[in-house]
N, C-alpha and C. Protein backbone atom coordinates (compact mmCIF):
# COMPACT_ATOMS: atom_id res chain seq x y z
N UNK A 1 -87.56 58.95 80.43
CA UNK A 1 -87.24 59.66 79.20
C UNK A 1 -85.88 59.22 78.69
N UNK A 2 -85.45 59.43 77.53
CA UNK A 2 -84.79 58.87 76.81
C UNK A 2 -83.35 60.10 76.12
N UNK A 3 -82.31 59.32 76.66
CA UNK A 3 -81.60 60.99 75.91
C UNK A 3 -81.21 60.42 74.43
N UNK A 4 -81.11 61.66 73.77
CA UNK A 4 -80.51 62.13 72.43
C UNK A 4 -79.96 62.89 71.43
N UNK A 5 -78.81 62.29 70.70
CA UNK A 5 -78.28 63.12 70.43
C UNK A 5 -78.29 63.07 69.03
N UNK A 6 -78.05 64.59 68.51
CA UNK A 6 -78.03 64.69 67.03
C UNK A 6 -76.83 64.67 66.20
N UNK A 7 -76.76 63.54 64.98
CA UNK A 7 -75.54 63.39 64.51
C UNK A 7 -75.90 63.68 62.63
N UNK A 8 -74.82 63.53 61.79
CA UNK A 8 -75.11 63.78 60.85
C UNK A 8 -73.80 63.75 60.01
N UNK A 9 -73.15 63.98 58.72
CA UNK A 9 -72.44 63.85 58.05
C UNK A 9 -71.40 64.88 57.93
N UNK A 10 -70.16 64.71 58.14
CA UNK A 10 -69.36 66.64 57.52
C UNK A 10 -69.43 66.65 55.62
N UNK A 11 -70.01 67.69 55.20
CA UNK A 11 -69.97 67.67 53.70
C UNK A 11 -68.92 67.32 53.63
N UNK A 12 -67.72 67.87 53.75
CA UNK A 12 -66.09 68.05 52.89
C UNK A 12 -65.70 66.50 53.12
N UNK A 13 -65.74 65.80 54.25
CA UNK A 13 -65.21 64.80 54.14
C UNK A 13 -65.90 63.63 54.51
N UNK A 14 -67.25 63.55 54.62
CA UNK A 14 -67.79 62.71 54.77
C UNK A 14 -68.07 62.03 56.39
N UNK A 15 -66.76 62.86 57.06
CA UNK A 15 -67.18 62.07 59.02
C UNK A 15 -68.36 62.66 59.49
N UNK A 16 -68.48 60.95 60.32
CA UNK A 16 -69.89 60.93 60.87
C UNK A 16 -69.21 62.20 62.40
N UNK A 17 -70.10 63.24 62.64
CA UNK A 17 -70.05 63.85 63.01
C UNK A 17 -71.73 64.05 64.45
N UNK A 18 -71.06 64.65 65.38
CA UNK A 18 -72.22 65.24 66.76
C UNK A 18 -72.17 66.36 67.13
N UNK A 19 -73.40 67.09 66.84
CA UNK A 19 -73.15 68.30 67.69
C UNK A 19 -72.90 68.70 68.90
N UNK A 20 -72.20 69.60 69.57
CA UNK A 20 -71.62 69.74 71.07
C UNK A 20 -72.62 71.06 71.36
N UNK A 21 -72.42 70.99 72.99
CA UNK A 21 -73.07 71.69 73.60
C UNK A 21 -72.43 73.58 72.93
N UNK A 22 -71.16 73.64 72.43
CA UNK A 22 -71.01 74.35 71.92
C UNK A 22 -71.52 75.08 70.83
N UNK A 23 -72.06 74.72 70.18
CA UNK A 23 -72.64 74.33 69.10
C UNK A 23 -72.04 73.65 67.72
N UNK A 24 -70.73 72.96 68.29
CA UNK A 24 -70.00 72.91 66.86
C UNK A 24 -70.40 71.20 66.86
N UNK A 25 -69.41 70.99 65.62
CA UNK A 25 -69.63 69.17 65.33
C UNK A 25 -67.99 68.54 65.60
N UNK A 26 -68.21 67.67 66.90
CA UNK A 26 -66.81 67.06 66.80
C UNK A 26 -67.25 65.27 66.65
N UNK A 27 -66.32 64.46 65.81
CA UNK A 27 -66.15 63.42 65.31
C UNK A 27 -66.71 62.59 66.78
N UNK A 28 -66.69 63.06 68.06
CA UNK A 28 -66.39 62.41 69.23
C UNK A 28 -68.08 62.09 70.00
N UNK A 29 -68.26 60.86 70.16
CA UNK A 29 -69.67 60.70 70.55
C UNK A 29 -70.10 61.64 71.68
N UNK A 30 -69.41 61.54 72.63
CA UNK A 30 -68.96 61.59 73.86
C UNK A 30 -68.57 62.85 74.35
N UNK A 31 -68.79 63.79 73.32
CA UNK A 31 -68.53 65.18 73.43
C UNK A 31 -70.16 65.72 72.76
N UNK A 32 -70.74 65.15 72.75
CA UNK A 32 -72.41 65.65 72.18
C UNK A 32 -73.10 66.11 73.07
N UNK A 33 -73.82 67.14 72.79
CA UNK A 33 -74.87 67.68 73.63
C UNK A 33 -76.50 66.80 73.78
N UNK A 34 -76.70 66.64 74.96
CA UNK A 34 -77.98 65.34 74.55
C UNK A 34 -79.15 66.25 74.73
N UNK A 35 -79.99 65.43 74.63
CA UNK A 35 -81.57 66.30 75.45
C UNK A 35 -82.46 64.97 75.64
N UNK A 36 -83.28 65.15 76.58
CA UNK A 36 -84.38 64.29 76.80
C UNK A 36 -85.85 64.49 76.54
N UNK A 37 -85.88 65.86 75.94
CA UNK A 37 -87.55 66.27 75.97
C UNK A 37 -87.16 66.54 74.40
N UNK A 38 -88.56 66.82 73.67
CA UNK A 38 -88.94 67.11 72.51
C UNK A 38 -88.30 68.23 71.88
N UNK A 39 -88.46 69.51 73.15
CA UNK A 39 -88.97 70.41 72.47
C UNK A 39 -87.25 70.70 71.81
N UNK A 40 -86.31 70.54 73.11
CA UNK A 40 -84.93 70.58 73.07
C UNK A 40 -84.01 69.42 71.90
N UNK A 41 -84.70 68.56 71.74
CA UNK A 41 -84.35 68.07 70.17
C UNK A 41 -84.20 68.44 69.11
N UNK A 42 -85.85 69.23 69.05
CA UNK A 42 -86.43 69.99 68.04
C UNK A 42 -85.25 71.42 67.58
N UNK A 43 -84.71 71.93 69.06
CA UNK A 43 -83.97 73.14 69.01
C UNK A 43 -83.12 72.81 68.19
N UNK A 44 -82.06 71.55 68.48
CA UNK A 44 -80.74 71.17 68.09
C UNK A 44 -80.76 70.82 66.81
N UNK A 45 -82.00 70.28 65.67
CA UNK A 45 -82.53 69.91 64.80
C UNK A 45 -82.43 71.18 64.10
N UNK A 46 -83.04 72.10 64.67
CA UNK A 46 -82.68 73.68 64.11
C UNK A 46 -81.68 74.22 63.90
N UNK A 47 -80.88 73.81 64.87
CA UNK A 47 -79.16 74.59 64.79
C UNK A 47 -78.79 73.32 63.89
N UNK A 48 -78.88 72.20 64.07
CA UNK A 48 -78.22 71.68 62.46
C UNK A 48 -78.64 71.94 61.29
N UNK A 49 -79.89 72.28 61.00
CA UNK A 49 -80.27 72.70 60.08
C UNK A 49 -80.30 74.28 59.17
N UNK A 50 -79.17 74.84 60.33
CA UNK A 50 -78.38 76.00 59.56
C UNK A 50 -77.10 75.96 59.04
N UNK A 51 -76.21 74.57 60.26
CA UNK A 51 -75.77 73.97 59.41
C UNK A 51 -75.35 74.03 57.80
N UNK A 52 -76.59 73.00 57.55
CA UNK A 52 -76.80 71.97 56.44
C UNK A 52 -77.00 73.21 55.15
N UNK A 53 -77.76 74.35 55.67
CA UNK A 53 -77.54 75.54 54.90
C UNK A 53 -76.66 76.02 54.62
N UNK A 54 -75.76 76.12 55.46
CA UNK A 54 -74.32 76.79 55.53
C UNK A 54 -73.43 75.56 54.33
N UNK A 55 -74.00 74.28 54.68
CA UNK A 55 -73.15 73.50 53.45
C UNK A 55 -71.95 73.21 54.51
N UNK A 56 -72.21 73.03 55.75
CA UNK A 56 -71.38 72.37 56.55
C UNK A 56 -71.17 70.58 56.79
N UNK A 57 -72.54 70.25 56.89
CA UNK A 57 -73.13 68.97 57.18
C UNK A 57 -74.04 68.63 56.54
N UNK A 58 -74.49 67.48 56.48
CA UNK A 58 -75.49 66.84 55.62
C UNK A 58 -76.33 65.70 56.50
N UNK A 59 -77.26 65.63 56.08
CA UNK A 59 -78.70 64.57 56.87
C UNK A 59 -78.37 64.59 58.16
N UNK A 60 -79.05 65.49 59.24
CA UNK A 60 -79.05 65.66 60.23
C UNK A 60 -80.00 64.62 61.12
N UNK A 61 -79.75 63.85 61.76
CA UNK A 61 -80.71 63.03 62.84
C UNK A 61 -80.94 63.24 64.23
N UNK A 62 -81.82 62.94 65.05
CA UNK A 62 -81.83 62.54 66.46
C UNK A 62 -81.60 61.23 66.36
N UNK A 63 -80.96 60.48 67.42
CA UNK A 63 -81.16 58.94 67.55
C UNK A 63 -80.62 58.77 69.94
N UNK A 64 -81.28 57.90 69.64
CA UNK A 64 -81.24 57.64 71.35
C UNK A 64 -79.70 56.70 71.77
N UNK A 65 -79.34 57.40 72.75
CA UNK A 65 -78.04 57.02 73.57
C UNK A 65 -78.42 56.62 75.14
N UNK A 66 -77.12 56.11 75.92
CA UNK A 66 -77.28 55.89 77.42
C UNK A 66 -76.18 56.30 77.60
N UNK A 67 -76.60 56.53 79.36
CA UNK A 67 -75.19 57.30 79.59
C UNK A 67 -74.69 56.57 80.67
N UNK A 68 -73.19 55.66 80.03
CA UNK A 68 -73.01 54.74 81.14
C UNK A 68 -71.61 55.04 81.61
N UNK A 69 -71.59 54.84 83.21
CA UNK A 69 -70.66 55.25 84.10
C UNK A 69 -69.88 56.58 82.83
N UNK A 70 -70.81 57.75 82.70
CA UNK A 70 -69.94 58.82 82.12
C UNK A 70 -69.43 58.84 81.10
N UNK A 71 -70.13 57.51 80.21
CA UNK A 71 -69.72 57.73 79.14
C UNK A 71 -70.91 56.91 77.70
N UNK A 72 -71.44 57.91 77.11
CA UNK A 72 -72.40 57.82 75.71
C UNK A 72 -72.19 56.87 74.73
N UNK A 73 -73.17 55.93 75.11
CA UNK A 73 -73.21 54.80 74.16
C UNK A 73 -75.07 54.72 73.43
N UNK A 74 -74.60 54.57 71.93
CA UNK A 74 -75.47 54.59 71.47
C UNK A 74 -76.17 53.45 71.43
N UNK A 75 -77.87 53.05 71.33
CA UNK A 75 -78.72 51.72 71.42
C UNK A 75 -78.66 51.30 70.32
N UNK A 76 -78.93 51.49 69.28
CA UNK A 76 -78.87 50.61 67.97
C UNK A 76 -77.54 50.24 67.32
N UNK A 77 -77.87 49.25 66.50
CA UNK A 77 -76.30 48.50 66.26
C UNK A 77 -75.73 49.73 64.65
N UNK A 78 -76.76 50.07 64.08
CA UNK A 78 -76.34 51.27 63.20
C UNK A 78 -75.39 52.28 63.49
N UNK A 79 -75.86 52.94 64.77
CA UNK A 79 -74.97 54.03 65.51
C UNK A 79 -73.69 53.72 66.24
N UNK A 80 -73.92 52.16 66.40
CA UNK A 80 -72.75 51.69 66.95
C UNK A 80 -71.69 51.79 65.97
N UNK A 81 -72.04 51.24 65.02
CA UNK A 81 -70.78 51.03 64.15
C UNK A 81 -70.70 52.65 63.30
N UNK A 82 -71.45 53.47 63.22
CA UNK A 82 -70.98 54.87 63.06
C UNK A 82 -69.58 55.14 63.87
N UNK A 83 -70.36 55.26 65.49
CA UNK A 83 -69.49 56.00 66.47
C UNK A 83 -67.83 55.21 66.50
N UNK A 84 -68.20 53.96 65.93
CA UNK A 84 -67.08 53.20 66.50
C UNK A 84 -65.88 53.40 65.05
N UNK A 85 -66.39 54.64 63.93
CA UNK A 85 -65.55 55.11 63.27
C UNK A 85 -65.84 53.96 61.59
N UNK A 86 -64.78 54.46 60.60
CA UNK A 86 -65.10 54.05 59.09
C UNK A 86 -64.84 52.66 59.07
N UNK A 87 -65.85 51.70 58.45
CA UNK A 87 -65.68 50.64 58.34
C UNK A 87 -64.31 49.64 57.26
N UNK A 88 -63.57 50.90 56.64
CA UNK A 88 -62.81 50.54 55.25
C UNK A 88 -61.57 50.50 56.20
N UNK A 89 -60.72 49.48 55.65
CA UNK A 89 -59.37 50.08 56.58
C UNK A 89 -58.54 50.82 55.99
N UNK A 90 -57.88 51.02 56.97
CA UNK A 90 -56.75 52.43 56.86
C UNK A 90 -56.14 52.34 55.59
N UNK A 91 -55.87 51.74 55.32
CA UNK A 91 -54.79 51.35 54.53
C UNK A 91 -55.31 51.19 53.04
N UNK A 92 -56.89 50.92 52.94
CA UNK A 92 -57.61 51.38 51.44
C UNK A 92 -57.36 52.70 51.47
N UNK A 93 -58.12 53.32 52.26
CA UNK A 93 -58.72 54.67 52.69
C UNK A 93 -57.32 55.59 52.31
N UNK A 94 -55.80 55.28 52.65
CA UNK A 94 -54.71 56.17 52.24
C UNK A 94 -54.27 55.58 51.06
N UNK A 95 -54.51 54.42 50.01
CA UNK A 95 -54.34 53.84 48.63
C UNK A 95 -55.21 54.74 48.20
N UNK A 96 -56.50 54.91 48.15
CA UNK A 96 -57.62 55.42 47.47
C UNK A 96 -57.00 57.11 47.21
N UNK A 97 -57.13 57.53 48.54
CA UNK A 97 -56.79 58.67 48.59
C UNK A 97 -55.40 59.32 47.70
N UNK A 98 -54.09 58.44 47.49
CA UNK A 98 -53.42 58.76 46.99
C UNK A 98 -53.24 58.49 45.70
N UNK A 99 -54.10 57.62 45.41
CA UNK A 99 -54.23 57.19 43.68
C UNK A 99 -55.50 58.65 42.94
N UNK A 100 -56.23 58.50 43.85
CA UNK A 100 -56.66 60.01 43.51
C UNK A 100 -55.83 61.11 43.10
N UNK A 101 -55.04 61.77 44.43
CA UNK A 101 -54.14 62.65 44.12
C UNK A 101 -52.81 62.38 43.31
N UNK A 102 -52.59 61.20 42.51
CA UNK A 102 -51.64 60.98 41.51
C UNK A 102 -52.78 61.40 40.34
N UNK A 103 -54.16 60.87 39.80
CA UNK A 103 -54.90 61.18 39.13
C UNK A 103 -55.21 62.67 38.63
N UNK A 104 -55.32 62.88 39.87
CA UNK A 104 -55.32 64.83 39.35
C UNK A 104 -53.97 65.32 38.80
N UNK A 105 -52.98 64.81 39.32
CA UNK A 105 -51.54 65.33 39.16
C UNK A 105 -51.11 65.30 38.12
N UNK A 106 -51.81 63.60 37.30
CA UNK A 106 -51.35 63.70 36.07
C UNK A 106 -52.09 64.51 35.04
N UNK A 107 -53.40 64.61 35.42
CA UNK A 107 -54.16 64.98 35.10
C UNK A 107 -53.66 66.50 34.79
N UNK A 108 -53.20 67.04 35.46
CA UNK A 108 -53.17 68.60 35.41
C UNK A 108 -51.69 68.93 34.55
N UNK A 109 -51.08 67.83 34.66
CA UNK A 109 -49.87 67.70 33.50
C UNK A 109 -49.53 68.07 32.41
């Protein structure tokens, strides 16, 4: 059997996000709650999908992981480059962000 874990989007800011055994969503692969049977997928599919009601998160998935020497690595090269964080670098990502917030600023002028 195959473990997996459910990941999905944070509305407000867009991080790829996992649900924890807690039930919350942390940014961190490696802090996810897995399951190997159906039915327990199906559960976690549910609790994100109150979520997604709540307007917390957005497109909720299962996708399959391994668990090596103690630590959750995902099989497909998609999830890889999720977990392994935003593909833009830093340094757009705080230009963008602050040409925005000059935009509103003047904006509200």
């Amino acid at each position: 059997m195959s473990l997996k874990v459910i990941t999905a989007n944070r509305l407000r800011e867009g991080d790829v996000v996992y649900l924890t055994d807690s039930g919350r969503w942390s940014t961190h692969l490696n802090e996810s709650r897995t399951g190997s049977n159906e039915s327990v997928i199906e559960e976690m599919l549910a609790q994100a999908g109150a979520d997604v009601a709540a307007r917390r998160i957005v497109a909720p998935y299962a996708f399959e992981v391994v668990e090596v020497d103690g630590i959750l690595q995902p099989l497909s090269a998609r999830e890889m480059i999720r977990a392994a964080g935003p593909t833009v670098r830093a340094d757009y990502r705080d230009t963008a962000s602050q040409e925005s917030g000059l935009k509103q600023t003047s904006q509200a002028a």
